[in-house]
N, C-alpha and C. Protein backbone atom coordinates (compact mmCIF):
# COMPACT_ATOMS: atom_id res chain seq x y z
N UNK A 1 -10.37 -4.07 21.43
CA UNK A 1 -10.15 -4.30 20.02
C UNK A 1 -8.66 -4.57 19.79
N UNK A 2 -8.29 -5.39 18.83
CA UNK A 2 -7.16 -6.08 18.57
C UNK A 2 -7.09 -5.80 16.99
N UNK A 3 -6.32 -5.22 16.55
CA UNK A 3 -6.37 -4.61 14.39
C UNK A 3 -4.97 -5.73 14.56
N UNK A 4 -4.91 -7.20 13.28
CA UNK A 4 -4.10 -7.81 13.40
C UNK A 4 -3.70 -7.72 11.33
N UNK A 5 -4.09 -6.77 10.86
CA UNK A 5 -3.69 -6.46 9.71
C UNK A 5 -4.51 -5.33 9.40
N UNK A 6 -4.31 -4.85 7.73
CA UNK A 6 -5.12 -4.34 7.03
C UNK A 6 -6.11 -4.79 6.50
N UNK A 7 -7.54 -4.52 6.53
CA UNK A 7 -8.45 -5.38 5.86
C UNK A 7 -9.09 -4.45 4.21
N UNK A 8 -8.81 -3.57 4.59
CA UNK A 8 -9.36 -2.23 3.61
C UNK A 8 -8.89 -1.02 3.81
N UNK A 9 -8.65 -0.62 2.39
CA UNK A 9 -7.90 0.37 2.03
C UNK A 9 -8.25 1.25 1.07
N UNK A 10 -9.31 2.03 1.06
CA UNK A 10 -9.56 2.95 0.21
C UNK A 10 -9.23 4.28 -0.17
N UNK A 11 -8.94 4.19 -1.68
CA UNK A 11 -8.12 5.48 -2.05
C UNK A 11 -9.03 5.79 -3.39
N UNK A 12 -9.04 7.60 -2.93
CA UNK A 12 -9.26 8.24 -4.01
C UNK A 12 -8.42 8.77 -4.73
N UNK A 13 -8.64 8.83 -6.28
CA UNK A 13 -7.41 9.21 -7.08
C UNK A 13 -8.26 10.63 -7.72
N UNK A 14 -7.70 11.41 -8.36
CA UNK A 14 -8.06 12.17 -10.07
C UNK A 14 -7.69 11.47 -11.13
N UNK A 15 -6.68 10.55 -10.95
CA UNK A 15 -5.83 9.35 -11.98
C UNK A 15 -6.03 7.71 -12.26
N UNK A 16 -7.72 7.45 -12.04
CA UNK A 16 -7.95 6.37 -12.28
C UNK A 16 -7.12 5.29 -12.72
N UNK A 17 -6.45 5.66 -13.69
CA UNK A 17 -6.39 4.34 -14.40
C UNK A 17 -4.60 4.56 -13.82
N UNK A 18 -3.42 4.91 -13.72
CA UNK A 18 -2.43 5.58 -13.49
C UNK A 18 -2.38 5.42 -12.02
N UNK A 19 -3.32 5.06 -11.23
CA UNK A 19 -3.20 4.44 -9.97
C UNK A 19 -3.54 3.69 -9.96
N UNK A 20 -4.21 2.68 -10.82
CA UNK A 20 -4.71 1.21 -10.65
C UNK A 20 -3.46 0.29 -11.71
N UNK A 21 -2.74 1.12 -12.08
CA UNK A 21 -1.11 0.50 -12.86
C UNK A 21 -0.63 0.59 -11.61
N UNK A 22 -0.59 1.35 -11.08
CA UNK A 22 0.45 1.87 -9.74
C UNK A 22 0.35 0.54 -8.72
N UNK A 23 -0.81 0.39 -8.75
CA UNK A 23 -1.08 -0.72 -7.77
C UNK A 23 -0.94 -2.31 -8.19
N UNK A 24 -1.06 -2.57 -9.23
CA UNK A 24 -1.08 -4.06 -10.35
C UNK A 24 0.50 -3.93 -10.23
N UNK A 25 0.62 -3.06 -11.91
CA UNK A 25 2.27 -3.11 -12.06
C UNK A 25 3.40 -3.27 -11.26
N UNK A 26 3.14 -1.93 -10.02
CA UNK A 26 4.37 -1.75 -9.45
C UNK A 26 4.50 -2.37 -8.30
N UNK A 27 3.28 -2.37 -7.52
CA UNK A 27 3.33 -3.19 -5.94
C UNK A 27 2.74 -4.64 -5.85
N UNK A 28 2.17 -4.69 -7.32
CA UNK A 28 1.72 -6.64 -7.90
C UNK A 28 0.13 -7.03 -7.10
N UNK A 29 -0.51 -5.99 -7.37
CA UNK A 29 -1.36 -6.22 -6.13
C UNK A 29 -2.25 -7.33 -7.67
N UNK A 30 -3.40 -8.15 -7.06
CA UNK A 30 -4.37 -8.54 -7.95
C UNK A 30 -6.01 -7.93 -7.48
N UNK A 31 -6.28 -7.83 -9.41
CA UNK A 31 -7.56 -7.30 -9.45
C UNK A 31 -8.16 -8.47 -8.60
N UNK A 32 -9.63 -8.38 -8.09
CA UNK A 32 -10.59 -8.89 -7.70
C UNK A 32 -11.67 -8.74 -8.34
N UNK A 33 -12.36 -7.56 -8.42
CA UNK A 33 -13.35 -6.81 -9.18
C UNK A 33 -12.81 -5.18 -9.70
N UNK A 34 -13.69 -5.43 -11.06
CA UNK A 34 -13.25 -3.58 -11.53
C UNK A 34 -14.52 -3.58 -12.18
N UNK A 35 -14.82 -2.38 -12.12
CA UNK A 35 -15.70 -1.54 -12.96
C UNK A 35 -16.21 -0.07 -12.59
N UNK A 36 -16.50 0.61 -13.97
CA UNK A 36 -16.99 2.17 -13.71
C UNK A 36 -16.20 3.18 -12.84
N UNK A 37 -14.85 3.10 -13.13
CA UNK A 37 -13.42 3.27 -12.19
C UNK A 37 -13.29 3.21 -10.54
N UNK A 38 -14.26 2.28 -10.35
CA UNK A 38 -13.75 1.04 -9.14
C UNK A 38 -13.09 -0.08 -9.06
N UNK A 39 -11.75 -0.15 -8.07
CA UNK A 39 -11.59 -1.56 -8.17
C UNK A 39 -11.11 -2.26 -7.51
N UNK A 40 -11.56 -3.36 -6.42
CA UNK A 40 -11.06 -3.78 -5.75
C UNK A 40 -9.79 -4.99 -5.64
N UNK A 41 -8.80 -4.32 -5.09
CA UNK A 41 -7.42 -5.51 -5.26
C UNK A 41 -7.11 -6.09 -3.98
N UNK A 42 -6.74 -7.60 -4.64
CA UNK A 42 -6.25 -8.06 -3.18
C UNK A 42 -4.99 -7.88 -2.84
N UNK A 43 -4.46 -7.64 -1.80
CA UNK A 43 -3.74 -7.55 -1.34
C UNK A 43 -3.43 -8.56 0.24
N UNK A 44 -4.19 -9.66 0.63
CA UNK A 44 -3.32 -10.59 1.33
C UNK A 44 -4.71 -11.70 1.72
N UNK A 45 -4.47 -12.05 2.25
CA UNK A 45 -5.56 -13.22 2.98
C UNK A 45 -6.34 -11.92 3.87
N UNK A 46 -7.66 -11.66 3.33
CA UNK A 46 -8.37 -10.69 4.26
C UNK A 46 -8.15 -9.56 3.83
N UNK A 47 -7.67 -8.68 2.97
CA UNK A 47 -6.94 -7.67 2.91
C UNK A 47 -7.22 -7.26 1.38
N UNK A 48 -8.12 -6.61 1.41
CA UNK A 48 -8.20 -5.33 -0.02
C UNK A 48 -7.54 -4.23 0.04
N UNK A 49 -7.75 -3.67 -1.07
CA UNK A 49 -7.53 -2.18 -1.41
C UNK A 49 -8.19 -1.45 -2.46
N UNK A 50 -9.13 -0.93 -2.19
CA UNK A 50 -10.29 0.08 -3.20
C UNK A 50 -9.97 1.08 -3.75
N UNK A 51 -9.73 1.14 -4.73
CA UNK A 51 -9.36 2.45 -5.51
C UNK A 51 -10.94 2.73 -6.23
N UNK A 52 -11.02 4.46 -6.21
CA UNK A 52 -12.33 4.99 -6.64
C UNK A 52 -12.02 6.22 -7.68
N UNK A 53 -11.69 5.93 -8.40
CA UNK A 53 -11.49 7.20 -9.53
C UNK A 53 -13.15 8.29 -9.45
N UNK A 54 -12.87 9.68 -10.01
CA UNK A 54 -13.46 11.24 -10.20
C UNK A 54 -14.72 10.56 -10.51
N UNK A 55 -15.79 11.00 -9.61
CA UNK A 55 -16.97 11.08 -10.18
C UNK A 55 -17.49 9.77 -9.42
N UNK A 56 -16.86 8.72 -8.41
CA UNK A 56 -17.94 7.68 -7.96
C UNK A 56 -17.83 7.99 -6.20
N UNK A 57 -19.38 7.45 -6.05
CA UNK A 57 -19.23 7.96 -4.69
C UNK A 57 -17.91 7.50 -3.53
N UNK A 58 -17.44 6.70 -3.50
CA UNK A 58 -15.92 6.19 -2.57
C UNK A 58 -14.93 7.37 -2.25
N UNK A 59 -14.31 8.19 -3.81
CA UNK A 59 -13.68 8.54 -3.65
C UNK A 59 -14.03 10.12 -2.63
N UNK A 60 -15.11 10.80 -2.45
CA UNK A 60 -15.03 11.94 -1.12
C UNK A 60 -14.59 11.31 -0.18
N UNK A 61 -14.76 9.86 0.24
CA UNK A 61 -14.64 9.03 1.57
C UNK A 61 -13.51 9.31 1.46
N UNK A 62 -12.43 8.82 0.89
CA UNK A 62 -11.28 8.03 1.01
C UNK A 62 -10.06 8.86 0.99
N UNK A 63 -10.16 10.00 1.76
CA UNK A 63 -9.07 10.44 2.09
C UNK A 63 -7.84 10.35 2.78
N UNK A 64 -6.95 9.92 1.60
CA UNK A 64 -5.81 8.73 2.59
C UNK A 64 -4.99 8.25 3.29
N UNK A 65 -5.22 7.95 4.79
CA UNK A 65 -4.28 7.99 5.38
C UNK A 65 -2.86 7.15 4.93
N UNK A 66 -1.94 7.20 5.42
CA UNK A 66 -0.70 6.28 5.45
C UNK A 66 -0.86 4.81 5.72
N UNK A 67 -0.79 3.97 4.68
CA UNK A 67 -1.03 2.55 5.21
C UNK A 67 0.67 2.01 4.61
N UNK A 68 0.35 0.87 5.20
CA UNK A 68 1.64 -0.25 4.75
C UNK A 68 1.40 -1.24 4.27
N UNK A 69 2.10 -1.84 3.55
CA UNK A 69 1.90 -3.29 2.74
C UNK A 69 3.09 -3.54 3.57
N UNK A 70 2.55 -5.19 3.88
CA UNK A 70 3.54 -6.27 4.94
C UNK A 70 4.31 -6.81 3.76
N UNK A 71 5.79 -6.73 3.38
CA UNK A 71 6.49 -7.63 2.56
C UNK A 71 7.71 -8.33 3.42
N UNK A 72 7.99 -9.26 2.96
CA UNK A 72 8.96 -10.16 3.19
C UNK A 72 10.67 -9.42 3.46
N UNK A 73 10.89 -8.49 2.55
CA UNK A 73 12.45 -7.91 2.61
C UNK A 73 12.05 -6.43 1.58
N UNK A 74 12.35 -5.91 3.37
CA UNK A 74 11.96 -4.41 2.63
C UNK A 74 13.33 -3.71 1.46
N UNK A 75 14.59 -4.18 2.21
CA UNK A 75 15.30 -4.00 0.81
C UNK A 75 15.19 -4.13 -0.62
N UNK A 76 15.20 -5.07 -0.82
CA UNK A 76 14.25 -5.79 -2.34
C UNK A 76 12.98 -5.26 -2.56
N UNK A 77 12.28 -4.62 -1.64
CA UNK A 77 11.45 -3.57 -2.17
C UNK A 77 11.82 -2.53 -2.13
N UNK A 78 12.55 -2.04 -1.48
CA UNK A 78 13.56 -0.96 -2.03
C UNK A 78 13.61 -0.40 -3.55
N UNK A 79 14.45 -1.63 -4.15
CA UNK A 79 15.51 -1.88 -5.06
C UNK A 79 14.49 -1.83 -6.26
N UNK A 80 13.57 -2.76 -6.10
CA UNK A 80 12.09 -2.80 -6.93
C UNK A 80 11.44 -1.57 -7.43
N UNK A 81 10.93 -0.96 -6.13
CA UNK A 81 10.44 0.28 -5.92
C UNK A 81 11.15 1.44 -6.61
N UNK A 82 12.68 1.69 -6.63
CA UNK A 82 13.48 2.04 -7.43
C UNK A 82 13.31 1.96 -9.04
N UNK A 83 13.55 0.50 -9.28
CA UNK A 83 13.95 0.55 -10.91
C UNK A 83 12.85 0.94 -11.38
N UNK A 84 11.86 0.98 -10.46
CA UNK A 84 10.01 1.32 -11.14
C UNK A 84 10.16 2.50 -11.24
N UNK A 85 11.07 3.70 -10.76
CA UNK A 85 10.79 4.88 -10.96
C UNK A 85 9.89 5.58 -9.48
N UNK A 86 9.55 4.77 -8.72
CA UNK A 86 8.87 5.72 -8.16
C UNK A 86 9.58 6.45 -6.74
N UNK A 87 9.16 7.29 -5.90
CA UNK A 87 9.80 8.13 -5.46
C UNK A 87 9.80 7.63 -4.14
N UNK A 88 11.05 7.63 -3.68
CA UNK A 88 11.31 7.25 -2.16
C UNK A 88 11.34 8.55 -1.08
N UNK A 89 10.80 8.52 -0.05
CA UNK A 89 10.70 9.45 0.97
C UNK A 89 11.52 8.70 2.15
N UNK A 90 12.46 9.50 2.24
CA UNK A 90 13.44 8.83 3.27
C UNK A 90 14.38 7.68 3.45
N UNK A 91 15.03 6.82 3.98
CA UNK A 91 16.00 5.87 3.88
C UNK A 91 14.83 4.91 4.70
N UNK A 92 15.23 3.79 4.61
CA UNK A 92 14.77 2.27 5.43
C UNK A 92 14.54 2.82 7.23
N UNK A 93 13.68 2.41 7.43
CA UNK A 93 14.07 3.14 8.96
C UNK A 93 13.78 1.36 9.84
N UNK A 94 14.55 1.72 10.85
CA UNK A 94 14.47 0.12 11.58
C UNK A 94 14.23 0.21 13.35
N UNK A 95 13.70 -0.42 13.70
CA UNK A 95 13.18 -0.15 15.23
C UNK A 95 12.88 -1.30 15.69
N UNK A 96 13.24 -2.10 16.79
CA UNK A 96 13.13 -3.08 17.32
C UNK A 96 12.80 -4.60 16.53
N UNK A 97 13.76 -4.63 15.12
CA UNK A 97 12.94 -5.69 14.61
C UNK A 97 12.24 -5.41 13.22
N UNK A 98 11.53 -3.90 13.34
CA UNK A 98 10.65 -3.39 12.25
C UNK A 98 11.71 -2.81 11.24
N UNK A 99 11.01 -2.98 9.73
CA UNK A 99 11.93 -2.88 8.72
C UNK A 99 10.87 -1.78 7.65
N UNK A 100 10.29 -0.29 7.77
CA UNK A 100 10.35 0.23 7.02
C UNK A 100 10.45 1.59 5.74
N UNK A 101 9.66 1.34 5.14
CA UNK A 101 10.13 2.73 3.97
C UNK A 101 9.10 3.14 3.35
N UNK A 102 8.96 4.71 3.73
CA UNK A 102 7.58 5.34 2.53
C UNK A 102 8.28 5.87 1.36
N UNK A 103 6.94 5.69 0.82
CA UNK A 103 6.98 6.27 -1.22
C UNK A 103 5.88 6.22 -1.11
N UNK A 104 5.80 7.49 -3.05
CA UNK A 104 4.72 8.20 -3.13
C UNK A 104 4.15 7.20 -4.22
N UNK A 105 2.92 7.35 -3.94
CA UNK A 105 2.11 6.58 -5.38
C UNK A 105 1.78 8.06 -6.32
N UNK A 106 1.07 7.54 -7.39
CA UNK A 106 0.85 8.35 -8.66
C UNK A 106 0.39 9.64 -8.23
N UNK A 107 -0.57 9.48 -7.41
CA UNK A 107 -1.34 11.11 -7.12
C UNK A 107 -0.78 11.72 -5.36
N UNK A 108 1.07 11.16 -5.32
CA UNK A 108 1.07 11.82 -4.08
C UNK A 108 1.57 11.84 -3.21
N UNK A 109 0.40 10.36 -2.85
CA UNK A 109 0.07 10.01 -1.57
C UNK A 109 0.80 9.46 -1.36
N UNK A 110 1.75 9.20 0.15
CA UNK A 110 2.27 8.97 0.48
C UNK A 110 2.29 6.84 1.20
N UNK A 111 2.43 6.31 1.30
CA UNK A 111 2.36 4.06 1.33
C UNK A 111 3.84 4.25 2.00
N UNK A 112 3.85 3.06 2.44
CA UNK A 112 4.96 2.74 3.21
C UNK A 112 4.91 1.02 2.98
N UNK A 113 5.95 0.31 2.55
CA UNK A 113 6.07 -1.21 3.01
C UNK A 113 6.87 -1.37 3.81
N UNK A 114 6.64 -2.58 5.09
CA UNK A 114 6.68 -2.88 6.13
C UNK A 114 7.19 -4.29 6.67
N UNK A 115 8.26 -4.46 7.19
CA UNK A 115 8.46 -5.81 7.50
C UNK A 115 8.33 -5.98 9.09
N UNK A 116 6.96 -6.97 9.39
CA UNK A 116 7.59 -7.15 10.90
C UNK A 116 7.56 -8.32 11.64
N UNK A 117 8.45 -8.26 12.29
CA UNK A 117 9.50 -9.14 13.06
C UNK A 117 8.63 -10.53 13.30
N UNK A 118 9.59 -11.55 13.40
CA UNK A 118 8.97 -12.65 13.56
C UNK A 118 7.75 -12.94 14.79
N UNK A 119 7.21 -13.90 14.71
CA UNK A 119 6.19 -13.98 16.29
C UNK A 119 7.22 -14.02 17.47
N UNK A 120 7.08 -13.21 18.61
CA UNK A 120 7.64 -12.96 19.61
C UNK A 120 7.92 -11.68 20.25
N UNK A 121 7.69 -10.72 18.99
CA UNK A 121 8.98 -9.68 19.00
C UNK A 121 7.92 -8.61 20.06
N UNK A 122 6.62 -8.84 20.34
CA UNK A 122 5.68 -8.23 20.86
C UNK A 122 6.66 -7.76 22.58
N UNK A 123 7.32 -8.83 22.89
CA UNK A 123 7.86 -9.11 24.28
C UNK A 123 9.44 -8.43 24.46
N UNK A 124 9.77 -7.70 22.98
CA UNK A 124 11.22 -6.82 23.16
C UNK A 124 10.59 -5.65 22.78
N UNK A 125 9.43 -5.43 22.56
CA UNK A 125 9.16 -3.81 22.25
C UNK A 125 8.69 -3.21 23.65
């Protein structure tokens, strides 16, 4: 097996609606489908993210591990991530190429965005 992104990402909240801002507003994700506090956002070519608000079956599943969103310049999400208010866990961290930084979303949980290295970089790690 070969995992060459994220394809799905499911998160349970208590804060329905306050994590589905979290996700639109602050990280720009787009709705796909919503309803009955489900909702699926895209987040890249192939790549959702399910949020399941109190009371539908998803959210017992979706206990959440640490994922990353792939962006372009993790600084500028930094800086973004900042004026939004939300909370940074740690400084930029960098490793062969790799560019990134966790923060907490609304109920917590801990996301990380991620920059990595151009095609090649497989052959300096």
């Amino acid at each position: 097996m070969r995992v060459t992104g994220i394809s799905w990402l499911g998160v349970g909240t208590k804060d329905f609606e306050t994590t589905l801002a979290f996700f639109t507003d602050v990280l720009g994700l787009e709705i796909a489908a919503a309803g009955g506090k489900v909702a699926l956002l895209r987040a890249g070519p192939a790549q959702t993210v399910e949020i399941f608000g109190e009371g539908t079956r998803g959210k017992a599943l979706t206990v959440p591990p640490v994922a990353a969103f792939e962006v372009a310049d993790v600084e500028a999400a930094r800086r973004e991530l900042e004026a939004k208010g939300v909370e940074l866990v740690g400084e930029i961290g960098r490793w062969n190429g790799f560019e990134w930084l966790y923060f907490r979303g609304p109920d917590r949980h801990v996301y990380a965005v991620k920059r990595t290295p151009p095609a090649g970089w497989e052959a300096t790690a």
